[in-house]
Protein backbone atom coordinates (compact mmCIF):
# COMPACT_ATOMS: atom_id res chain seq x y z
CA UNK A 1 154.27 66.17 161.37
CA UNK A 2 155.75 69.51 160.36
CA UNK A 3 154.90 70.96 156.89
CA UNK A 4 157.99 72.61 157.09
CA UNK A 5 160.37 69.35 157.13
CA UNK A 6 163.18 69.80 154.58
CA UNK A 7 162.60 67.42 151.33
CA UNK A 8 158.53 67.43 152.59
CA UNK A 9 157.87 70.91 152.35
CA UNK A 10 153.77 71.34 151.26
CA UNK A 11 152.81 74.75 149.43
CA UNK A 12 150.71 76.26 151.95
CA UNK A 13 149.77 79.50 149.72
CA UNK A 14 149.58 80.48 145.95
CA UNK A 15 153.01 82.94 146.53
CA UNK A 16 154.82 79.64 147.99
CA UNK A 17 155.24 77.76 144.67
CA UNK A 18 158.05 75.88 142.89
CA UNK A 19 159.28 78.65 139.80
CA UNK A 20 159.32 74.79 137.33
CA UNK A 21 155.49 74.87 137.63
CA UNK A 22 153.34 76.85 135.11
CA UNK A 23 152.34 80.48 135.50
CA UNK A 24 148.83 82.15 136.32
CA UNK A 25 147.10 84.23 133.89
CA UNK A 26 147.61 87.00 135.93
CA UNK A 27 151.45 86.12 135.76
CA UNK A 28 152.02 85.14 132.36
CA UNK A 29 150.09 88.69 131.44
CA UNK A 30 152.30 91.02 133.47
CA UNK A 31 155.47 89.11 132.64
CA UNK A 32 155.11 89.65 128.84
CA UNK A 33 156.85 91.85 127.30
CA UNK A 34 155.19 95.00 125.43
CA UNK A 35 156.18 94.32 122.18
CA UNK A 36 154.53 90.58 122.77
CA UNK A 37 151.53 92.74 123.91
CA UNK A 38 150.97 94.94 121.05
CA UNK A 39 151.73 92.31 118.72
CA UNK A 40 148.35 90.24 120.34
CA UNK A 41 146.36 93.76 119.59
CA UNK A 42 146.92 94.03 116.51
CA UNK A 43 146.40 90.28 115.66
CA UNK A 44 142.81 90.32 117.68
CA UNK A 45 142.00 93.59 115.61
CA UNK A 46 138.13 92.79 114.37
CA UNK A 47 137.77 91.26 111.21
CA UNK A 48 135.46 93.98 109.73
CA UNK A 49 136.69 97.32 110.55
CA UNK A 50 133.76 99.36 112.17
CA UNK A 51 133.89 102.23 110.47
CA UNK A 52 132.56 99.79 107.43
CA UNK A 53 130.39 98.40 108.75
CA UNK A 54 128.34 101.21 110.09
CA UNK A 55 128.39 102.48 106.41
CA UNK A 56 127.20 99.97 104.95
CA UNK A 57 124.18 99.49 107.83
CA UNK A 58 123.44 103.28 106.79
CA UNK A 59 123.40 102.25 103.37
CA UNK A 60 120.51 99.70 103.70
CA UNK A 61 118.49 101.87 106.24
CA UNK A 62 118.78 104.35 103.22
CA UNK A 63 117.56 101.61 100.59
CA UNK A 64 115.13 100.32 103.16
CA UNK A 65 113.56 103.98 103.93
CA UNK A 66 113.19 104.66 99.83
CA UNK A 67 111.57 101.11 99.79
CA UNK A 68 108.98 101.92 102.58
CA UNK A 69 108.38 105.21 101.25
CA UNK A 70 107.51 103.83 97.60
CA UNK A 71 105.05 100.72 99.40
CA UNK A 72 103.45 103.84 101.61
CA UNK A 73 102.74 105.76 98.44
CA UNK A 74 101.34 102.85 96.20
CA UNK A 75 99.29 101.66 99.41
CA UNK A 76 97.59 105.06 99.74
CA UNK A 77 96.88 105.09 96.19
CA UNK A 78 94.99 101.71 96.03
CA UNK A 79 93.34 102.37 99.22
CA UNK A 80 91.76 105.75 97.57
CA UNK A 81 90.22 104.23 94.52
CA UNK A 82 89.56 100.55 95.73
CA UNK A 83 85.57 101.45 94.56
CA UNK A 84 86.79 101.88 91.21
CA UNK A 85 89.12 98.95 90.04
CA UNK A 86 87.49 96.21 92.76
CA UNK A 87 84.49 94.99 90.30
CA UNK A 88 87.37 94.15 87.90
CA UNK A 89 88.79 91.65 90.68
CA UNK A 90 85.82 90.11 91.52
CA UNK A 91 84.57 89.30 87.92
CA UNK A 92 80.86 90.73 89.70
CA UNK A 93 80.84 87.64 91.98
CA UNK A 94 78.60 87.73 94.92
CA UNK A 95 80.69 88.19 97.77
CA UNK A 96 79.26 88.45 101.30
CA UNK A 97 81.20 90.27 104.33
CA UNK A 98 80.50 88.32 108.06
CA UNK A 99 80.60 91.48 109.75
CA UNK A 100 81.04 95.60 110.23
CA UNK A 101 84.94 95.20 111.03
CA UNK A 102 85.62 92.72 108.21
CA UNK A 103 85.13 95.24 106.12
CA UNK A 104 88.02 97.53 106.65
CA UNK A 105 90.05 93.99 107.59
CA UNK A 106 89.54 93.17 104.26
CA UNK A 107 89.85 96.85 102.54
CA UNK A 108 93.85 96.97 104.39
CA UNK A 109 94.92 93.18 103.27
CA UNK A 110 93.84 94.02 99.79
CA UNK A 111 95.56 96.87 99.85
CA UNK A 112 98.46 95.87 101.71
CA UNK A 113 98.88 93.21 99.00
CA UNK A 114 98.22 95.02 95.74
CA UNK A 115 100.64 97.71 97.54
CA UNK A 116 103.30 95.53 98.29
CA UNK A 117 103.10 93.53 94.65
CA UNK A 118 103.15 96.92 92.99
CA UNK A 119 106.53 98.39 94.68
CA UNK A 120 107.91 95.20 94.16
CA UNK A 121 110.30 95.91 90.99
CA UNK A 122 111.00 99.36 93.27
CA UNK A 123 112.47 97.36 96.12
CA UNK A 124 114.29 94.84 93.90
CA UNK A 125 115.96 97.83 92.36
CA UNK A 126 116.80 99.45 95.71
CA UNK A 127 118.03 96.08 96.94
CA UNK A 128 120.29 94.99 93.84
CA UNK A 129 121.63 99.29 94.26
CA UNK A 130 122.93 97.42 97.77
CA UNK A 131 123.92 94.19 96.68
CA UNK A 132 125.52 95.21 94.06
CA UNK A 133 128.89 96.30 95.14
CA UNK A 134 129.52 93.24 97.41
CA UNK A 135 128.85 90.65 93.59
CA UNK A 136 131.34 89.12 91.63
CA UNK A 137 131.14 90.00 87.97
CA UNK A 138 129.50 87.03 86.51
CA UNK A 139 127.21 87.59 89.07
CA UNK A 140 126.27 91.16 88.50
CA UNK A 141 125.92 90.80 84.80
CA UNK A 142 123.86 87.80 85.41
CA UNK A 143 121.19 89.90 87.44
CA UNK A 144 121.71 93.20 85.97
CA UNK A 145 120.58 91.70 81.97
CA UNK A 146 118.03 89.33 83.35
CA UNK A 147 116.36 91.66 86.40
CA UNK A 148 113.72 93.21 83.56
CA UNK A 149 113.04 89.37 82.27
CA UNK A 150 112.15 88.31 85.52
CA UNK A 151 109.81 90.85 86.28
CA UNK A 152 108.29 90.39 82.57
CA UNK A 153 108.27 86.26 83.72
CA UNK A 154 106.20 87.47 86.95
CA UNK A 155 103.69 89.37 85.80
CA UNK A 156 103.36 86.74 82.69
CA UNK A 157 102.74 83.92 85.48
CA UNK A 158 100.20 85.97 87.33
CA UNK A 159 98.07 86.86 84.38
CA UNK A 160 97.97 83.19 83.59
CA UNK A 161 96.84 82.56 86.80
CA UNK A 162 94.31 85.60 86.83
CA UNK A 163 92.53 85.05 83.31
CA UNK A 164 93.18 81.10 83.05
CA UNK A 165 93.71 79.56 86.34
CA UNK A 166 91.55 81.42 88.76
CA UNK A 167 88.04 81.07 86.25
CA UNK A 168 88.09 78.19 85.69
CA UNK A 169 88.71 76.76 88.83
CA UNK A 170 86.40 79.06 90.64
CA UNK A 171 83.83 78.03 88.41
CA UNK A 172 84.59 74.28 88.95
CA UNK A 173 84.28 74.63 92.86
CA UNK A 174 81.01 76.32 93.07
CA UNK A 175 79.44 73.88 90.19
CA UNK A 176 80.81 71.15 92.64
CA UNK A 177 79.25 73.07 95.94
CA UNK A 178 76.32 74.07 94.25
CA UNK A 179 74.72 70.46 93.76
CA UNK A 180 74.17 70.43 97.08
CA UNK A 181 74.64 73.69 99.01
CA UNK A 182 73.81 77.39 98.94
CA UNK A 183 77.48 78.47 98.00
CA UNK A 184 78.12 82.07 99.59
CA UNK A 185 81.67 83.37 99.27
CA UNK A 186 83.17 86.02 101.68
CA UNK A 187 85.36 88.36 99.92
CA UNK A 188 88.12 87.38 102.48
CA UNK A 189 88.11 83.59 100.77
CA UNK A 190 87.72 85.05 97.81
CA UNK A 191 90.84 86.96 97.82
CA UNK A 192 92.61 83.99 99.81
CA UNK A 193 91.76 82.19 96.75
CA UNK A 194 92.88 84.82 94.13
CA UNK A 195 96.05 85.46 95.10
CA UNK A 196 96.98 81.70 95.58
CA UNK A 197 96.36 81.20 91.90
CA UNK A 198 97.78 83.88 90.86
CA UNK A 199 101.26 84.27 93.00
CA UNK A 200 102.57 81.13 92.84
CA UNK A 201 102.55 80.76 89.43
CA UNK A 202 104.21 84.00 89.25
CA UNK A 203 107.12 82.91 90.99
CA UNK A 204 107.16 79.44 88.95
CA UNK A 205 107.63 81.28 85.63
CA UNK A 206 110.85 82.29 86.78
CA UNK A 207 112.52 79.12 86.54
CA UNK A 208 113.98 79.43 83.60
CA UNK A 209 115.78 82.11 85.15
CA UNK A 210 116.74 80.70 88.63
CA UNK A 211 118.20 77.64 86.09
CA UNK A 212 120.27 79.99 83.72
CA UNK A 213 121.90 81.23 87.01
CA UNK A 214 122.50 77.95 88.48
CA UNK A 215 124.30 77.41 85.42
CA UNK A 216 126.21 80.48 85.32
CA UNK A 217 127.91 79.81 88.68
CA UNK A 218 128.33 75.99 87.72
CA UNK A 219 125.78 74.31 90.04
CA UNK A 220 123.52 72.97 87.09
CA UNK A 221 124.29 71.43 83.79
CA UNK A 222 121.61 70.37 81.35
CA UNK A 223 122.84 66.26 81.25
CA UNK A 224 121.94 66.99 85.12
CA UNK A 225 118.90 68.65 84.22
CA UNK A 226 117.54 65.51 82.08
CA UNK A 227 118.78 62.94 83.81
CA UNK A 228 116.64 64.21 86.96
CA UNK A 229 113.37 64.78 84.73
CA UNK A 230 111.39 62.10 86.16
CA UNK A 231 111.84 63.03 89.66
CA UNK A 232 111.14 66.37 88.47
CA UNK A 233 108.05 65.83 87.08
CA UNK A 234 107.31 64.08 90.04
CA UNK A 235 108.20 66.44 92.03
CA UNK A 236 106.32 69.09 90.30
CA UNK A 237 102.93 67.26 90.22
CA UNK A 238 103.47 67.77 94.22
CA UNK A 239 104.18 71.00 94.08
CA UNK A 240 100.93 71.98 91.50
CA UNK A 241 99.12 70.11 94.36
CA UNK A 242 100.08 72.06 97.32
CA UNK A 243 100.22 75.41 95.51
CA UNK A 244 96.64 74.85 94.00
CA UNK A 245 92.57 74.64 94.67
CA UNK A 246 92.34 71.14 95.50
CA UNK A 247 90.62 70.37 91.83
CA UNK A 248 92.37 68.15 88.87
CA UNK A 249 91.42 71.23 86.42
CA UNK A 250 94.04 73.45 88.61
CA UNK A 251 96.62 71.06 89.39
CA UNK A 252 96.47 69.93 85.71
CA UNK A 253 96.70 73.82 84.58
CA UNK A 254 99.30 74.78 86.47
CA UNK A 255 101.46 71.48 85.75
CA UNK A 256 101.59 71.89 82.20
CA UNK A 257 102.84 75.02 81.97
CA UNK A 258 105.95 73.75 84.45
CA UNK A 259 106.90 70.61 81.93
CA UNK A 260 106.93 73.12 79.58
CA UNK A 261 109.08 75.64 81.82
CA UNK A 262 111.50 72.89 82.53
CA UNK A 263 112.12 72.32 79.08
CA UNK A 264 112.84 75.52 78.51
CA UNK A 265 114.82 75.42 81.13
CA UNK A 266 117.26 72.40 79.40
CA UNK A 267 117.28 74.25 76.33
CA UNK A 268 118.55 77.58 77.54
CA UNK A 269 121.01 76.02 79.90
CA UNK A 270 122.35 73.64 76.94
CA UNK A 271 122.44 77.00 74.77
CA UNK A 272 124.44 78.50 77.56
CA UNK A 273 127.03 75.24 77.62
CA UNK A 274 127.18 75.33 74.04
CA UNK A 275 128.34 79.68 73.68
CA UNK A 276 130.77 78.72 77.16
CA UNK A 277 132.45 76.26 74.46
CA UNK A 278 132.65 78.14 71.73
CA UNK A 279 134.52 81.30 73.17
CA UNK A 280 137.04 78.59 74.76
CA UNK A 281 137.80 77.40 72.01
């Protein structure tokens, strides 16, 4: 049969097509107009011009650099005289070190830690000099009046865990061990087990805080706050048992002080509700 045939005519080749069907890409592109062309360009234009974008990335390898400079310093410095402050850590407990290499293992995690804790209000700073621009005004007000309470909050939680928490659950543990073992501590577990009664609670004082902002941006009202107090309780009886010594003194010690947080908490947030009235009114 031939292709050809009028009325049966096949399309042997992409040029040999009926002008009714739809265009190529290729077609469509280089039968639009210029105007139609430019128009596209500008409308595909990026959403965040690059010129801004590469300031602000300079902006935070600045903040990062003053950051990493300040942690360098304050790491050299408690490197230098860890023979003079590290009695006052270890209370004169008998620690024992497994080997030659542990020791300076153990000298650059301390140190690395202490370091790190000690620029810490130094790199919030540098970090909310970033943030700051890119914040709403609630927002900034929030954090710039309540940056210095939270740091206060911090260092309140730690030495509660340092001169409450950490003695008397240390004790606890080796009276326990002791009744039937020769308890040696290596400074490594020792510090493992520092720090975890110390940090965490650190970061649980602030709660009152991390609730007054809640409430500042409308995420957390105190009627929400109480009627969830059971589950919170709850909820933070699991959490003093995953953040503590596995003891009841510890978990019991750091629990209280989180009721009482979370009461504080209410109060501050229903003080906050109650000025918010007010001033509408």
């Amino acid at each position: 049969m031939d292709p050809y045939e009028e009325g049966k005519r096949k399309y042997l080749s992409p040029l040999d097509k009926n002008d009714a069907e739809p265009l190529t890409p290729v077609e469509a592109f280089v039968k639009v107009p210029e105007e139609t062309i430019e128009q596209a360009m500008i409308v595909n234009e990026p959403l965040f011009p690059i010129a801004s974008l590469l300031e602000h990335l300079t902006e935070l390898r600045k903040q990062m650099i003053k950051g990493l400079i300040v942690f360098i310093l304050f790491f050299i410095i408690v490197f230098s005289t860890i023979n003079s402050w590290f009695p006052y850590v270890t209370r004169g407990h008998s620690l024992i070190i497994l080997g030659p290499l542990e020791v300076v293992k153990f000298y650059m995690t301390i140190s690395t830690t202490l370091a790190f804790g000690l620029s810490m209000p130094f790199l919030v700073h540098f970090l909310w000099s970033f943030v700051k621009p890119g914040l709403k005004e609630e927002e900034s007000r929030f954090l710039g009046l309540y940056a210095p309470v939270m740091l206060i909050l911090f260092l309140l939680g730690v030495a509660f865990g340092y001169f409450i928490v950490n003695p008397l659950s240390y004790s606890f543990l080796v009276s326990v061990g002791a009744t039937n073992f020769d308890v040696m501590v290596s400074a490594n577990e020792y510090m493992h087990f520092l720090v975890m009664t110390t940090v965490p609670l650190g970061l649980l004082f602030e709660l009152p805080i991390v609730a007054l902002f809640l409430s500042s941006i409308g995420l957390l009202t105190a009627d929400s706050m109480k009627k969830i107090r059971g589950w919170s309780y709850i909820g933070m009886g699991v959490g003093s048992a995953v953040i503590t010594p596995p003891d009841f003194i510890s978990q019991l010690l750091v629990l209280i002080p989180m009721i009482i947080l979370y009461e504080i908490s209410i109060y501050l947030v229903k003080r906050i509700e109650r000025k918010q009235i007010e001033s509408t009114a």
